[in-house]
Protein backbone atom coordinates (compact mmCIF):
# COMPACT_ATOMS: atom_id res chain seq x y z
CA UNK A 1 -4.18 36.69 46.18
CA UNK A 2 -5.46 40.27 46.81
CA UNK A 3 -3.13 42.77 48.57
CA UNK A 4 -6.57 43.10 51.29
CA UNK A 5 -6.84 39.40 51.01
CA UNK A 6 -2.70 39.54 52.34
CA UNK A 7 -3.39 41.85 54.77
CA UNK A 8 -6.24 40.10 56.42
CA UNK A 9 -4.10 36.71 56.63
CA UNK A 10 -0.98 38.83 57.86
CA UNK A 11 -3.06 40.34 61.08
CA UNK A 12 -4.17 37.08 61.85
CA UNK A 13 -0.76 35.68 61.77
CA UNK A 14 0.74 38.49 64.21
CA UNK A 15 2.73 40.50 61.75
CA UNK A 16 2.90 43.76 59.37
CA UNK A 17 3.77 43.48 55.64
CA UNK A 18 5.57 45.90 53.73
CA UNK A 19 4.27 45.50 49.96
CA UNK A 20 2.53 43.13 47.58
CA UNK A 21 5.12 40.21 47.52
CA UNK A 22 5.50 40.07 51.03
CA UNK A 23 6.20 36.28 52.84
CA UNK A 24 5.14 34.87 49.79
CA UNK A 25 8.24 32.56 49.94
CA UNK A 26 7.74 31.60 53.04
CA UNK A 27 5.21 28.23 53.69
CA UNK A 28 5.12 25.84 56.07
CA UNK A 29 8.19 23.81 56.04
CA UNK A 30 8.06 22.50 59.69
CA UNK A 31 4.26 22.38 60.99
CA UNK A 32 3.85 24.68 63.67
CA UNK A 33 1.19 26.60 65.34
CA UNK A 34 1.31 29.96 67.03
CA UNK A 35 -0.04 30.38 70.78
CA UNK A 36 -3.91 29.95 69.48
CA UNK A 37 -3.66 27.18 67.24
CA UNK A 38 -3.14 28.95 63.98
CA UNK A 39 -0.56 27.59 61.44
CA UNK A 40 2.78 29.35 61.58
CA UNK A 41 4.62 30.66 58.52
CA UNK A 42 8.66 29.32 58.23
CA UNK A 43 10.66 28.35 55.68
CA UNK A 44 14.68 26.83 55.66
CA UNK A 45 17.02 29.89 55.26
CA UNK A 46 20.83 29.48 53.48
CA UNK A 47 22.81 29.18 56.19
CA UNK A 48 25.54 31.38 54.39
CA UNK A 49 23.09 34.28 55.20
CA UNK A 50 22.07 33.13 58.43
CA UNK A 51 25.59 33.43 59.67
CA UNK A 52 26.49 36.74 58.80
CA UNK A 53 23.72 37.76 61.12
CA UNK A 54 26.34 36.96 64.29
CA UNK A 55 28.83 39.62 62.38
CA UNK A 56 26.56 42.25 62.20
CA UNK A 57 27.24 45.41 64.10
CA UNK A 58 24.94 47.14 66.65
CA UNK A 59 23.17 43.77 67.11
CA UNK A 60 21.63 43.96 70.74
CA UNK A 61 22.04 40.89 72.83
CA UNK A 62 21.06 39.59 75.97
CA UNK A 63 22.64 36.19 77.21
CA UNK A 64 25.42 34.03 77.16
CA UNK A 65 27.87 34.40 74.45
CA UNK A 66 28.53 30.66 74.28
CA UNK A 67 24.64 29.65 74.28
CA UNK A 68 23.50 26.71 72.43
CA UNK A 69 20.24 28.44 70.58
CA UNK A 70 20.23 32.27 69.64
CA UNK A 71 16.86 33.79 69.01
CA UNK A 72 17.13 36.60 66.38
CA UNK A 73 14.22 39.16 66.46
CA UNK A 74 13.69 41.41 63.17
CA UNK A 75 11.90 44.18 64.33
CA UNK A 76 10.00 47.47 63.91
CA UNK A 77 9.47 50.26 66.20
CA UNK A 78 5.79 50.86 64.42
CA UNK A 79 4.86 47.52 63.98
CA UNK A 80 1.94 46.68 66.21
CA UNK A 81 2.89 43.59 66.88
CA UNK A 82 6.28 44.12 67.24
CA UNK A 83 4.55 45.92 71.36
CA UNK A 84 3.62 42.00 71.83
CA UNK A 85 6.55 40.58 71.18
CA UNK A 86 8.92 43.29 72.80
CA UNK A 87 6.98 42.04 76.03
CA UNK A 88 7.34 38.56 75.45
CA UNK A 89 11.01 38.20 74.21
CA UNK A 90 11.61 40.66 77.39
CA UNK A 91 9.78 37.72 79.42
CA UNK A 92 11.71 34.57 77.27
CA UNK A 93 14.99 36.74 79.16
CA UNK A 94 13.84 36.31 81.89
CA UNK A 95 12.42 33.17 82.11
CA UNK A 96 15.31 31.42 79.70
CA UNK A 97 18.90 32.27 81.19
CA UNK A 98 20.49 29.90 79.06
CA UNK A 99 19.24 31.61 75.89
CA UNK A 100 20.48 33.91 73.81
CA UNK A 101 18.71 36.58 72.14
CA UNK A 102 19.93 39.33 69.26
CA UNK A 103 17.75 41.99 68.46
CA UNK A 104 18.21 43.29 64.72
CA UNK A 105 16.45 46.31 63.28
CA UNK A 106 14.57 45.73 60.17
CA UNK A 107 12.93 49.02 60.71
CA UNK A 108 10.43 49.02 56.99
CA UNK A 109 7.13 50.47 57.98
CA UNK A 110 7.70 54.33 57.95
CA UNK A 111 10.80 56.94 57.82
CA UNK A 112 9.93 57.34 61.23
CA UNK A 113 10.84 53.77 62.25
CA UNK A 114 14.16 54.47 60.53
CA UNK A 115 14.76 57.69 62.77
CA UNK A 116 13.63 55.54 66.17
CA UNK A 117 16.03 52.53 64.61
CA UNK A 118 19.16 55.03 64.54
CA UNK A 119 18.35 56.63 68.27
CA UNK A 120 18.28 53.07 69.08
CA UNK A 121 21.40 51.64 67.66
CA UNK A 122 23.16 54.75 68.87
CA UNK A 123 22.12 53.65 72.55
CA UNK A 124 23.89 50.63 71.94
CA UNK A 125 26.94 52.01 70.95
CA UNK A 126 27.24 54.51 74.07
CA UNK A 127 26.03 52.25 76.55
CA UNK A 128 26.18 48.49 75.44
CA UNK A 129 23.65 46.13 74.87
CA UNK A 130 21.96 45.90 78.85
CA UNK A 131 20.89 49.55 78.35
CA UNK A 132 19.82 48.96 74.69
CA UNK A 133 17.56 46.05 75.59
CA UNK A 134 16.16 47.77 78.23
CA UNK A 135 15.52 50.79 75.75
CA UNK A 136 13.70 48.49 73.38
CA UNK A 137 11.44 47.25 75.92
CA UNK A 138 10.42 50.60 77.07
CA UNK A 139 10.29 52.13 73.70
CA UNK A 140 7.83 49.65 72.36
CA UNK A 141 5.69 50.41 75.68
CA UNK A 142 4.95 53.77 75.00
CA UNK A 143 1.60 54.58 73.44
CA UNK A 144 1.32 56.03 69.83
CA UNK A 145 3.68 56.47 66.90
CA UNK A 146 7.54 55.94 67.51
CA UNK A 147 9.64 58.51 65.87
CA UNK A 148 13.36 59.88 66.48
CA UNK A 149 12.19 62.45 68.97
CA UNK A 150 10.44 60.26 71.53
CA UNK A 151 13.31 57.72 70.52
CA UNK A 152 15.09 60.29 71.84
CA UNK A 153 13.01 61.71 75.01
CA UNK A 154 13.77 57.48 76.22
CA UNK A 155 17.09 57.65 75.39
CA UNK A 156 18.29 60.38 77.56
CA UNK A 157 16.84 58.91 80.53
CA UNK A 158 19.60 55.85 80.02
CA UNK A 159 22.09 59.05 81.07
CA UNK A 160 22.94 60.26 78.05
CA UNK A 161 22.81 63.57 76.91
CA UNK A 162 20.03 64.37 73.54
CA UNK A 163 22.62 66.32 72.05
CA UNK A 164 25.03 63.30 72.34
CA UNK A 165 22.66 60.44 71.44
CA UNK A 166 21.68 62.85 68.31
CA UNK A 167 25.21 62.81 66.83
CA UNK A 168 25.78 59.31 67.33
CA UNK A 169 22.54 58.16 65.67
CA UNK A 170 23.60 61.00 62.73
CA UNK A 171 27.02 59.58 62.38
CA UNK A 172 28.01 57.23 59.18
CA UNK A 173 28.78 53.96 61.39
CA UNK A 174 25.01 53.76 62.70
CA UNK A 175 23.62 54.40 58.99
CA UNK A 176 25.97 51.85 57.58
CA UNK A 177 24.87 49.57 60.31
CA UNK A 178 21.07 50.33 60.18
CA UNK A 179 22.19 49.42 56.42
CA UNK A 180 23.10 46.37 56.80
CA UNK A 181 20.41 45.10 59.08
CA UNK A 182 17.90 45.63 56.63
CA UNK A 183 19.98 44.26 53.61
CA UNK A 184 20.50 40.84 55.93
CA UNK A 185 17.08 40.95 56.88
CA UNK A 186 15.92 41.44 53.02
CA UNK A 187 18.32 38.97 51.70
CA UNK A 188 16.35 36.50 53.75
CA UNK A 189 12.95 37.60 52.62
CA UNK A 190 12.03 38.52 55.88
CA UNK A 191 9.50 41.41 54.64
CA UNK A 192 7.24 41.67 57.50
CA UNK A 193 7.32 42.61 61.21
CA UNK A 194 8.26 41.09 63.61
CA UNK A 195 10.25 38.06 62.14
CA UNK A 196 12.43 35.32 63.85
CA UNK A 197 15.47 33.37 63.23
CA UNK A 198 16.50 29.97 64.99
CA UNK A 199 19.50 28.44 63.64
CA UNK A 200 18.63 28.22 59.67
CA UNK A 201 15.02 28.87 59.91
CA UNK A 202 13.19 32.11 59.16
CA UNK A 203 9.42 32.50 61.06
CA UNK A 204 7.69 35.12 60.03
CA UNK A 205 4.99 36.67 62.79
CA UNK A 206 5.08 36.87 66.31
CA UNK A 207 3.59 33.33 67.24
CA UNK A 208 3.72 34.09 71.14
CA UNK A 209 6.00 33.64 74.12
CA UNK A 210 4.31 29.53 74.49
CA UNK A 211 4.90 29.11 71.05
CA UNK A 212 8.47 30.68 71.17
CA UNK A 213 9.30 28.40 74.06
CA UNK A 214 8.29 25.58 71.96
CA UNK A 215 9.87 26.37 69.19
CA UNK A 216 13.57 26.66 71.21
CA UNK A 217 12.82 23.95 72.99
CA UNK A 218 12.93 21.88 69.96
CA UNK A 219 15.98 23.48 68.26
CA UNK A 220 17.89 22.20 71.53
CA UNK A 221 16.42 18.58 71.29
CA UNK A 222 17.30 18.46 67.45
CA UNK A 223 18.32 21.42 65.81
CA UNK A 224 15.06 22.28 64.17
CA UNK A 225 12.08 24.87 65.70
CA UNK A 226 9.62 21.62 65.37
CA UNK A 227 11.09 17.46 65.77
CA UNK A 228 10.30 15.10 64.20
């Protein structure tokens, strides 16, 4: 398959893919459909990966700690579609108290991303995960390309100082956890943006919030994002 042939399938599944091997692994191993109709790519992840997600560090997370289904986002700042899905895992949040969502930067697209990534984590360390979802939300709101310094200009309206949230995102503990985000995220073969994880499955694309809903709904009734 072409790398334009890729690229046309990839923007019609709701995602950004970072070189010519990308989601190539990845089928259709539960049949599921994103919010218009279209076929949704997923494929069973080792669960020996899929569990060192929970022990990552500078993982954002909104809902209870004891929740029965954890939604993990792999995300961008640049990704385009990454802006949908910021609004509709903000809206799953809401709508979903019993949920629990972890928000994991998988930040591939551009150096830029990177510097926006390491602002972000570095919000989360000062100011805990509330602040830090709120930051993603708004960050992926604002128009245009998302770099450190308007990763920055949000930041400092959480109530921390620039200079403060500068050396934080410069300091070794945010690179090695920016790090380790992407080497989880790559060990799963999750090479596009945005990309999910329920329990042992890895989605790549942003299917929609309906689709979403579905998809949780099911790993509650019997463990996997579609039953039987």
């Amino acid at each position: 398959m072409s790398l334009d042939r890729r690229r046309f399938l990839a923007a019609s599944l709701g995602l950004a893919i970072v070189g010519p091997a990308a989601a190539q692994s990845y089928g259709q191993t539960f049949k599921v459909e994103n919010d218009e109709g279209r076929p949704v790519a997923n494929m069973r992840l080792p669960g020996e990966i899929t569990g060192q997600i929970q022990e990552l560090r500078g993982v954002t997370y909104v809902g209870p700690r004891e929740a029965e289904v954890t939604l993990y986002e792999f995300f961008d700042y640049n990704c385009p579609w990454c802006r949908k899905a910021a609004a509709d895992v903000t809206a799953l949040a809401a709508s979903d108290p019993a949920l629990r969502i972890g928000l994991v930067h998988n930040p591939i697209l551009s150096p830029m991303s990177a510097q926006a990534a390491k602002v972000s984590l570095a919000v989360q360390r000062k100011l805990g995960s509330a602040a830090a979802f709120a930051f993603y939300g708004q960050l992926l709101a604002t128009k245009g390309q998302i770099d450190g310094l308007k990763a920055l200009e949000i930041g400092a309206k959480a109530g921390v100082t620039r200079a403060e949230l500068e050396q934080i995102a410069d300091s070794d503990e945010v690179r090695e956890a920016m790090r380790a985000h992407m080497n989880i995220a790559a060990n799963l073969g999750l090479t596009a943006t945005p990309s999910y994880v329920l329990g042992n499955t890895g989605v790549l694309g942003h299917p929609g919030v309906k689709s979403l809903a579905k998809m949780i709904g099911a790993m509650r009734r019997c463990d996997q994002i579609a039953c039987g």
